[in-house]
Protein backbone atom coordinates (compact mmCIF):
# COMPACT_ATOMS: atom_id res chain seq x y z
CA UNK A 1 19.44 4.67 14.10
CA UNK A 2 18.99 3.33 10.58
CA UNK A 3 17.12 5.61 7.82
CA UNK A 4 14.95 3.39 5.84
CA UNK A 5 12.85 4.62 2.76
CA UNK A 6 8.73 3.75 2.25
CA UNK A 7 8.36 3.81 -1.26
CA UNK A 8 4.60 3.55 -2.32
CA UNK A 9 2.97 1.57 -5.56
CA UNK A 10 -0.73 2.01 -6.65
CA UNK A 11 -1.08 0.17 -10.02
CA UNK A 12 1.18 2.25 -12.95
CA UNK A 13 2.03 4.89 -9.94
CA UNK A 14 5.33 4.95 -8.29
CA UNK A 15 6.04 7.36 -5.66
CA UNK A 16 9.62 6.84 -4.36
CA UNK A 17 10.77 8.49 -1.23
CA UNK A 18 13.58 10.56 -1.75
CA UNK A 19 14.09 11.34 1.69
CA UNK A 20 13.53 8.37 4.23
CA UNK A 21 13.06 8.43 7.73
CA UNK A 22 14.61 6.76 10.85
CA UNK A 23 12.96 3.94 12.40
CA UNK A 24 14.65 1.53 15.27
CA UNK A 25 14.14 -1.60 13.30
CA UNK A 26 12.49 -3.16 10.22
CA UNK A 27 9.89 -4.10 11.65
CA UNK A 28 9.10 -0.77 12.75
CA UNK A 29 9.46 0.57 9.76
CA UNK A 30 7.30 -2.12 8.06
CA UNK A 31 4.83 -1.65 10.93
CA UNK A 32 4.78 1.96 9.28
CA UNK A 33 4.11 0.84 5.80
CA UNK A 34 1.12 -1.27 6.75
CA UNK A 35 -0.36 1.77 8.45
CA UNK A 36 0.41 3.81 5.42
CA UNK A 37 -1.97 1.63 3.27
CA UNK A 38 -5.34 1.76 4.20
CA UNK A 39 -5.22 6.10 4.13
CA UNK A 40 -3.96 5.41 0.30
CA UNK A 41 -6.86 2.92 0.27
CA UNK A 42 -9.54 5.52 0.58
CA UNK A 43 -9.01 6.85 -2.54
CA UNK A 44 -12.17 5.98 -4.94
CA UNK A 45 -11.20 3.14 -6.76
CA UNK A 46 -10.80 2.47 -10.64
CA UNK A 47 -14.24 1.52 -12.56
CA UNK A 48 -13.23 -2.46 -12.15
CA UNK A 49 -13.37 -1.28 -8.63
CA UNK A 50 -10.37 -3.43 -8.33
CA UNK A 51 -6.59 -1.60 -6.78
CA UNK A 52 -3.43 -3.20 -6.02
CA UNK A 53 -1.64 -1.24 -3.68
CA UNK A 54 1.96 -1.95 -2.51
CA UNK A 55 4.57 -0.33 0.00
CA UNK A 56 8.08 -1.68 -0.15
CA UNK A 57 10.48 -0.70 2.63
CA UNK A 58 14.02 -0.06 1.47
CA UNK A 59 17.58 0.97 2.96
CA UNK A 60 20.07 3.56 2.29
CA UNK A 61 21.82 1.41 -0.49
CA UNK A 62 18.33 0.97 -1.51
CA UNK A 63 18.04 -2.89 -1.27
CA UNK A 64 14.60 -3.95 -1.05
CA UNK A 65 14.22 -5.10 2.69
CA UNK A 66 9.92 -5.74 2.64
CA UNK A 67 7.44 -5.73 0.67
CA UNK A 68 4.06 -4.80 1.87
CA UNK A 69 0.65 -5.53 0.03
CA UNK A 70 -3.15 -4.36 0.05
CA UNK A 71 -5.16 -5.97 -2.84
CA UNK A 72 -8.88 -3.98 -2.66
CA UNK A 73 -11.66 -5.85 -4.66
CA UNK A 74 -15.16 -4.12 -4.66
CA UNK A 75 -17.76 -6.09 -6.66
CA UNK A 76 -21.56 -4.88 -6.55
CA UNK A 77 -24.29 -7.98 -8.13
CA UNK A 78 -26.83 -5.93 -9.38
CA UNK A 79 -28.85 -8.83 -10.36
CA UNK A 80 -29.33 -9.44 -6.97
CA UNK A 81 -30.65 -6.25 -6.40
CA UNK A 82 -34.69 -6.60 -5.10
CA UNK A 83 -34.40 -10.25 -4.34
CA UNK A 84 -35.72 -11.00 -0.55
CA UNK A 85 -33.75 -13.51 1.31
């Protein structure tokens, strides 16, 4: 079964994984890196409330095989605030 590596990208942070894991396919292992995202997700967000979050899916020579992407946005309108619609 191939090893492939998830390694995990939240702005300036890099966390590469050293050790990898076995999945049947690339898909699964993709389908493993989208599930990943959302739990790094809940993590308050920067002050722009804006995070880019990405998981990219490589193999044992380390090529790049997928690249998988959460952009999280979180804008407030405080000028709205009070107004009846």
């Amino acid at each position: 079964m191939p090893r492939y590596f998830l390694d995990f990208q939240d702005g300036e942070i890099w966390l590469k994984d050293e050790e990898g894991q076995e999945y049947e396919s690339l898909q699964e292992a993709r389908d493993a890196a989208i599930a990943a995202l959302p739990d790094i997700g809940r993590e308050a967000p920067p002050r722009d409330g804006k995070r880019d979050f990405a998981a990219i899916v490589r193999d044992e020579r380390g090529t790049e095989l997928c690249t998988v992407r959460l952009n999280l946005v979180a804008k407030c309108y405080p000028e709205r605030q009070g107004l009846d619609h």
